[in-house]
Protein backbone atom coordinates (compact mmCIF):
# COMPACT_ATOMS: atom_id res chain seq x y z
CA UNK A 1 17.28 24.81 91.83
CA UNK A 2 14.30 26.49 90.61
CA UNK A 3 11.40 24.06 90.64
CA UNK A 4 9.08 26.09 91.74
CA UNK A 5 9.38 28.89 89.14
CA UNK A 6 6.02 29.94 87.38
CA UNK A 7 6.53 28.80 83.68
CA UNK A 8 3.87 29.19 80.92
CA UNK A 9 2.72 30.27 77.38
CA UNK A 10 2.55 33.83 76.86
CA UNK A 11 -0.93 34.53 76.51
CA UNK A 12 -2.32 36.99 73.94
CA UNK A 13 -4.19 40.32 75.41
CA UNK A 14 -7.67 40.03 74.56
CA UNK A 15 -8.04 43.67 73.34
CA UNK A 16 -5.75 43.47 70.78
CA UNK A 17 -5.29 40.26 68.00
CA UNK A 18 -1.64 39.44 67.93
CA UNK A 19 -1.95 38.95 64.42
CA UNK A 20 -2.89 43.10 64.11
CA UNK A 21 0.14 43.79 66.28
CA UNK A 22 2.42 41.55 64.46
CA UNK A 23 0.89 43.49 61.27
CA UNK A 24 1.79 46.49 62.48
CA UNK A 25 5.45 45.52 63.32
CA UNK A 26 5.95 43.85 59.55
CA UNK A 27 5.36 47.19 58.05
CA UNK A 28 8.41 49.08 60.23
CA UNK A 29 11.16 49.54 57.25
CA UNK A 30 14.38 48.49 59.61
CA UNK A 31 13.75 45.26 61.26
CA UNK A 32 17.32 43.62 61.02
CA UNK A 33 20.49 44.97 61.37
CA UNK A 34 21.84 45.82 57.24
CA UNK A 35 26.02 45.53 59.54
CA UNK A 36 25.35 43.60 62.71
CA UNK A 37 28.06 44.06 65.57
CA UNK A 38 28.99 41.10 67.09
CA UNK A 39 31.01 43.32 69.97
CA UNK A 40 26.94 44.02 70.17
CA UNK A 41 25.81 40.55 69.62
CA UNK A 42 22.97 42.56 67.34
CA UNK A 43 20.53 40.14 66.30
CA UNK A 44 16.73 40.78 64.84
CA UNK A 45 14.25 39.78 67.26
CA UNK A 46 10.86 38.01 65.32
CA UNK A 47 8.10 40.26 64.63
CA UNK A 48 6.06 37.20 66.40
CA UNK A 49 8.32 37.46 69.68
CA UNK A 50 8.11 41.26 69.85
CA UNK A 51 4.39 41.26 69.52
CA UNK A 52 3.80 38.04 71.93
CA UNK A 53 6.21 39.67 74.73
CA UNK A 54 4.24 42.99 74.36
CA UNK A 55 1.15 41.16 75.07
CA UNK A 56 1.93 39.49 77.75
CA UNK A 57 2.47 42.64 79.65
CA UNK A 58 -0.29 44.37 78.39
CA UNK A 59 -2.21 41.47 80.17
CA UNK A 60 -0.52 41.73 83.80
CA UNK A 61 -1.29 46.02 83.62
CA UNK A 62 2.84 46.84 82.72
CA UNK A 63 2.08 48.19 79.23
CA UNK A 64 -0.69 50.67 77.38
CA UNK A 65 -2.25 53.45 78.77
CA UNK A 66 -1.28 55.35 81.95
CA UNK A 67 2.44 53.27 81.48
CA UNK A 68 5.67 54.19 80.34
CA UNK A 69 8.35 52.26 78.99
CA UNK A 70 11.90 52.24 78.64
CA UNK A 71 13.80 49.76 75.69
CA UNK A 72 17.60 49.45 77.27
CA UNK A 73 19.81 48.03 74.35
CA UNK A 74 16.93 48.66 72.14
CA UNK A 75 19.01 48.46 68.81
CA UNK A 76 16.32 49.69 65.79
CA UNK A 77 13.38 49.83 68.54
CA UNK A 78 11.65 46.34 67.47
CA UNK A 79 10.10 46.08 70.85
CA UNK A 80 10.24 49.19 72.52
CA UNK A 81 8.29 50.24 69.52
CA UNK A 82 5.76 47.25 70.23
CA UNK A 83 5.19 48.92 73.49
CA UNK A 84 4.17 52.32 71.76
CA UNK A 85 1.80 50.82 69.30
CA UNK A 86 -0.65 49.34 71.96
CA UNK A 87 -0.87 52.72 73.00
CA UNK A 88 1.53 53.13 76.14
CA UNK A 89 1.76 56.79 77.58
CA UNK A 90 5.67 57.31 76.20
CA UNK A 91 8.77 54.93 75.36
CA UNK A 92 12.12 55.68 75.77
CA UNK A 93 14.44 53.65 73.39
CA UNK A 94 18.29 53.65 74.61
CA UNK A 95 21.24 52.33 72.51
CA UNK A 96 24.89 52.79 72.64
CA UNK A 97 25.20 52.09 68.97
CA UNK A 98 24.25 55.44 67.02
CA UNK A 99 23.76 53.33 63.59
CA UNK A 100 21.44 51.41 65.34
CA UNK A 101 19.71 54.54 66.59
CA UNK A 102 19.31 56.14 63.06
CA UNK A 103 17.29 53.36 62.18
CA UNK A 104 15.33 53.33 64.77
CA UNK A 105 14.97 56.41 64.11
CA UNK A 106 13.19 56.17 60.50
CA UNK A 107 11.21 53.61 62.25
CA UNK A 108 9.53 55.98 64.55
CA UNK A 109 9.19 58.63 61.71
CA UNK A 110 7.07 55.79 59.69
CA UNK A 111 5.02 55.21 62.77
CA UNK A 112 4.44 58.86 62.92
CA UNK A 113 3.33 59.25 59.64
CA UNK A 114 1.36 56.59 59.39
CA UNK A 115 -0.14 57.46 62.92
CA UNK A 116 0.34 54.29 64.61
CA UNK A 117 2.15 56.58 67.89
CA UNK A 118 1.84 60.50 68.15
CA UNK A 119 4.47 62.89 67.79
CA UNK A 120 5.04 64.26 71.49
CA UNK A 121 1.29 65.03 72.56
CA UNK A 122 -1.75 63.73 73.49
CA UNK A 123 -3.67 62.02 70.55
CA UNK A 124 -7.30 62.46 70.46
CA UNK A 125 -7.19 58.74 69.59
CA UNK A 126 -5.48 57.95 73.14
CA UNK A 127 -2.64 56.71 71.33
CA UNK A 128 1.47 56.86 72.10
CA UNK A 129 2.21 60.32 73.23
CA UNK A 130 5.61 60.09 71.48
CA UNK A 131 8.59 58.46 71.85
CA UNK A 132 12.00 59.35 72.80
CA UNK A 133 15.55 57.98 71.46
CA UNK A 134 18.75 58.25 74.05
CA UNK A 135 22.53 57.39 73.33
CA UNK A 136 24.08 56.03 76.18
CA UNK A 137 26.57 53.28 76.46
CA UNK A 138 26.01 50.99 79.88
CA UNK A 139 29.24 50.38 82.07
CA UNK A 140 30.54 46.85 83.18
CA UNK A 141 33.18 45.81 84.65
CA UNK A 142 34.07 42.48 83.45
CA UNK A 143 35.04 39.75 85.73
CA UNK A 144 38.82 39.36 86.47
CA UNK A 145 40.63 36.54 85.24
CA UNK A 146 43.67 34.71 87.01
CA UNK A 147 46.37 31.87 86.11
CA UNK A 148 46.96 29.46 88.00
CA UNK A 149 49.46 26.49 87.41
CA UNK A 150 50.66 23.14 88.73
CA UNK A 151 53.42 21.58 88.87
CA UNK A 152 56.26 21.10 85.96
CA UNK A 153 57.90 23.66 84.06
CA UNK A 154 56.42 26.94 83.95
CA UNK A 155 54.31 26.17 86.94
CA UNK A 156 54.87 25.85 90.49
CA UNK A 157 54.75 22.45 92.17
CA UNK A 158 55.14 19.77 94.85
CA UNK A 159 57.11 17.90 93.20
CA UNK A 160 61.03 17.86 93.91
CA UNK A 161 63.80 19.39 92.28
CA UNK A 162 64.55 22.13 90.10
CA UNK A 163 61.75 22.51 87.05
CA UNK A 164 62.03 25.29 84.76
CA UNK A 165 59.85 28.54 86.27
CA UNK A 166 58.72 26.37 89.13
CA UNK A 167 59.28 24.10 91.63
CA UNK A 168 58.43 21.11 90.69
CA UNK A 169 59.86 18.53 88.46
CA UNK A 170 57.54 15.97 86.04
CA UNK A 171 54.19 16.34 84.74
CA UNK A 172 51.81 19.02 86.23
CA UNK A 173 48.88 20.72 85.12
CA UNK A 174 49.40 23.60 82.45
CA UNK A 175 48.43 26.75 83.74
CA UNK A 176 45.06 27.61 83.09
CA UNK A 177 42.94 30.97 83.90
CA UNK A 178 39.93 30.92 86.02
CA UNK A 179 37.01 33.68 86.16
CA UNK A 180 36.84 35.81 89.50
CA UNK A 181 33.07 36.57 90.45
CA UNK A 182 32.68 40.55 90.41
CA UNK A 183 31.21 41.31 93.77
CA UNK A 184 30.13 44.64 92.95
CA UNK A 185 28.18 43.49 89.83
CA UNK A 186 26.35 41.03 91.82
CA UNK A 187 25.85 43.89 94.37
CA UNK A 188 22.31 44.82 95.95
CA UNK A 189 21.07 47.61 93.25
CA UNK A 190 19.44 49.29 96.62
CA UNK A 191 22.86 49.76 97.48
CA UNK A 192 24.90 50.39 94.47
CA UNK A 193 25.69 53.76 94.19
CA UNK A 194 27.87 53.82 91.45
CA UNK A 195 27.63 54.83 87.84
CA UNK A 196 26.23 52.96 85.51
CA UNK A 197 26.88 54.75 82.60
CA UNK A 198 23.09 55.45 81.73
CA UNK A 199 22.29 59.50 82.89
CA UNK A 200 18.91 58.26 83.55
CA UNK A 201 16.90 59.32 87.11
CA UNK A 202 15.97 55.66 89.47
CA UNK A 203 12.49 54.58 89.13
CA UNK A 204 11.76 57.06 85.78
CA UNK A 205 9.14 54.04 84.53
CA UNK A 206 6.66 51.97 85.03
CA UNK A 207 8.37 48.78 82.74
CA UNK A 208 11.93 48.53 81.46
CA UNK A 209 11.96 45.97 78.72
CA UNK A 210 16.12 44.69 77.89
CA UNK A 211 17.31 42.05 75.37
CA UNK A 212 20.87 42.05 76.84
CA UNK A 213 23.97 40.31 75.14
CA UNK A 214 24.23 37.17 77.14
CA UNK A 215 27.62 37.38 78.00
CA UNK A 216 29.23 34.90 76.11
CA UNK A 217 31.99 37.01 73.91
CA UNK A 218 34.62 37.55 76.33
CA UNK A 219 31.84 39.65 78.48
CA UNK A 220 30.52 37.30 81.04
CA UNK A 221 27.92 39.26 83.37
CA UNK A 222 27.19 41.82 81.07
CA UNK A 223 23.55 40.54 80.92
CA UNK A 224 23.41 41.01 84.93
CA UNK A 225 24.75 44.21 84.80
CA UNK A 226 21.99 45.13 82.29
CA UNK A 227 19.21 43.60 84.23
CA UNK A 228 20.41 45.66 87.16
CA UNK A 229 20.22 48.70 85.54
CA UNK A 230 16.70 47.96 84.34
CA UNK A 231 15.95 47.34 87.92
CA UNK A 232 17.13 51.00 88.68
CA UNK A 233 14.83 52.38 85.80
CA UNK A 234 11.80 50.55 86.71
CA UNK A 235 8.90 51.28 89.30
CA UNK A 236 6.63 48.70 88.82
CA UNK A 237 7.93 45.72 86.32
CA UNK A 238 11.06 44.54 84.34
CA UNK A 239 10.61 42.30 81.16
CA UNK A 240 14.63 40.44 80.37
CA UNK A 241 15.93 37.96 78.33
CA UNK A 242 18.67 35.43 79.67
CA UNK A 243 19.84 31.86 78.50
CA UNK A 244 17.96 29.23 80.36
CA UNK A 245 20.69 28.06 81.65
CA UNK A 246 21.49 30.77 83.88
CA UNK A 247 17.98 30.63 85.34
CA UNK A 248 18.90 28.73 88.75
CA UNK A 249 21.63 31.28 88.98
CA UNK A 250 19.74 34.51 88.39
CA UNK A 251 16.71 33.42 90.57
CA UNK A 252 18.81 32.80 93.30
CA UNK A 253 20.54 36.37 92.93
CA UNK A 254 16.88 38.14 92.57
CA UNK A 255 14.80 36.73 95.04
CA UNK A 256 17.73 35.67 98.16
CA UNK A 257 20.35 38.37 97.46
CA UNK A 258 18.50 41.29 96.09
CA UNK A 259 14.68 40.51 97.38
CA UNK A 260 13.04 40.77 94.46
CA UNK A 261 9.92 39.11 93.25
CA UNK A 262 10.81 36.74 89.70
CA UNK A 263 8.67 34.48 87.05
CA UNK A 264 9.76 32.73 84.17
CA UNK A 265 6.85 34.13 81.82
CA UNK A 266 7.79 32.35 78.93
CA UNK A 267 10.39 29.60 77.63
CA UNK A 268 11.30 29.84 73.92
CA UNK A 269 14.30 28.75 71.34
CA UNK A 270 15.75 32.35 69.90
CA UNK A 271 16.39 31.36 66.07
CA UNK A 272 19.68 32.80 65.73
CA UNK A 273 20.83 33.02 61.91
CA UNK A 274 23.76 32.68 60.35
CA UNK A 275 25.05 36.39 60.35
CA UNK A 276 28.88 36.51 61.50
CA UNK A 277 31.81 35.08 59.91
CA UNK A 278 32.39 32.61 62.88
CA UNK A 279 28.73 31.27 62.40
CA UNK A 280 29.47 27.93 60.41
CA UNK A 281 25.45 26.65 60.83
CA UNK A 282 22.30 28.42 58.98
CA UNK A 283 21.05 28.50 62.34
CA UNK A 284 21.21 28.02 65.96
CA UNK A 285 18.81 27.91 68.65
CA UNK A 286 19.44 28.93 71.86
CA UNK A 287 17.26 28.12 74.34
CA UNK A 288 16.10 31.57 76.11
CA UNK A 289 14.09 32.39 79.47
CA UNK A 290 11.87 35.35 79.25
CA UNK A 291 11.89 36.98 82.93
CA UNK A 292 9.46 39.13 84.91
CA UNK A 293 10.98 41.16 87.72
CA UNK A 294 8.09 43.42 89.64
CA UNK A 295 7.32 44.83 92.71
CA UNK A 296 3.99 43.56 94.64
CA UNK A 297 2.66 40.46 95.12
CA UNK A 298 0.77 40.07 91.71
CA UNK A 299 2.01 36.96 89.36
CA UNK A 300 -0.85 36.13 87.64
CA UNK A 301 -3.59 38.26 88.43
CA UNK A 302 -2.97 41.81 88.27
CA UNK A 303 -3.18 44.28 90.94
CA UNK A 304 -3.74 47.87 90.79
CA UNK A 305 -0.61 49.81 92.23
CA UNK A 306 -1.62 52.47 94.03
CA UNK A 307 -0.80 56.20 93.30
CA UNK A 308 1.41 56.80 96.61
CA UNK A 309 3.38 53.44 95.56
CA UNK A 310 3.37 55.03 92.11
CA UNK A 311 4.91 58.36 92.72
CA UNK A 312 7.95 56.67 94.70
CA UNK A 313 11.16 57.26 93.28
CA UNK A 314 12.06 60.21 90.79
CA UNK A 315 9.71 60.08 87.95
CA UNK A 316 10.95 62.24 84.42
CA UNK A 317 9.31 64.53 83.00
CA UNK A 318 8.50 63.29 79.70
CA UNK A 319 10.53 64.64 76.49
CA UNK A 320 13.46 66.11 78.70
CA UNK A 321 16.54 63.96 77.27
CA UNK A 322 16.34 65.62 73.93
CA UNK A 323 16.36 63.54 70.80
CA UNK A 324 19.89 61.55 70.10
């Protein structure tokens, strides 16, 4: 269980009024998806979440100047795009989807022209040095599934005599299918060398900010594999989103199995609309953890990393990906 997880409010940088930031974020022309994907599970996220999450890592030093900031899933660059409004160094925004990328896309172009981030170098205003869109589709392997049976026809048995496709006769279970945990997915990042789909160099930026899918349309884990790739990307922080139900699970995994230091920084209800034909309800809401993985001892109080802890890993040069 995860009593002792550090839950609270997300508190509002004091350099910047949310309501400015939230301002800001109203005026970008593609906020919603116009064809959602539900292979995607593409849903808006609230001009009020995007600007409250942005804050909060403003306030613990993993966003605005001197940091750099990768979206992964970033659909049409809502947040990432948060992050280069309050002025971060450079933000990468990676999709697989390339609709989604177009409009993200025109958003940056508005942001440009209306010089809210800069166009690839240094603003005499200090602000975003520019900001970079990637396609790249992240691998997972899904967990396997196997049937098992009882007894009775079509399964196999204790029971005696002949049954049809089994060895049993009477009344077992039906077969059913059970979920196989994927040890590799739930593998030590440290240790994982394998591909994960995103052509990407380990420990590129300061923050990785991800809103995975969370795994509940026939790809269970996807959300882990997505916070493990974050964990690749990222040399000081990682900002995800995961139900709240998973939160004793996902604890567990970052702090016994992979060593990792976790908070809960926020608990809120994601307002999901009604935008698929399966939806039957206006609206859902789905209770939602937001997490902080970082490296260091700081939770509340931030702590100045160091430039030798800084330069660790390989850090990219910034512009090199080319524009998707």
């Amino acid at each position: 269980e995860a009593e002792d997880d550090s839950v609270g409010t997300i508190t509002a940088y004091p350099t910047m009024k949310q309501k400015h930031l939230e301002s800001c974020l109203s005026s970008i022309p593609n906020r919603v998806f116009p064809d959602p994907k539900i292979q995607l599970e593409q849903y808006p996220t609230s001009v009020n979440l995007s600007a409250s999450i942005v804050l909060t890592a403003l306030a613990k030093g993993d966003a605005g100047k001197g940091r750099t900031v990768l979206d992964l899933g970033c659909g049409t660059g809502n947040l990432g795009l948060a992050f280069a409004i309050v002025k971060s160094d450079f933000v990468y925004l990676v999709d697989c989807d390339s609709d989604a990328l177009d409009l993200a896309r025109e958003n940056v172009e508005m942001l440009e022209e209306e010089e809210l981030i800069g166009s690839g170098s240094e603003d005499e205003d200090g602000c975003c040095m520019g900001v970079e869109l990637i396609m790249a589709k992240l691998k997972y392997d899904p967990p396997k599934k196997s049937q098992s049976g009882g007894g009775g026809r079509g399964g196999k048995g204790k029971g005696r005599g002949r049954g049809r496709g089994g060895g049993g006769r009477g009344r077992g279970s039906a077969s059913s299918s059970t979920t196989q945990p994927n040890e590799l997915l739930l593998l030590d990042p440290k240790l994982d060398d394998r591909d994960d789909g995103i052509p990407l160099p380990s420990k590129m930026v300061d923050t990785v900010i991800t809103n995975p899918p969370f795994g509940t349309k026939n790809n269970e884990g996807i959300d882990v594999q997505f916070l493990k790739t974050a964990i690749r990307l990222a040399r000081r922080s990682v900002y995800s989103f995961h139900k709240t139900s998973t939160r004793p699970f996902l604890v567990k995994l970052l702090r016994d199995k992979w060593g990792l230091n976790v908070e809960v920084v926020a608990e809120m209800k994601f307002d999901i609309p009604n935008m698929y034909k399966f939806h039957k309800q206006k609206c859902v809401d789905v209770e939602v953890d937001l997490i902080r993985v970082f490296w260091g001892e700081d939770t509340i109080e931030n702590k100045d990393v160091s430039d030798e802890e800084e330069s660790e890993g390989e850090e990219m040069p910034l512009g090199v990906c080319g524009v998707a």
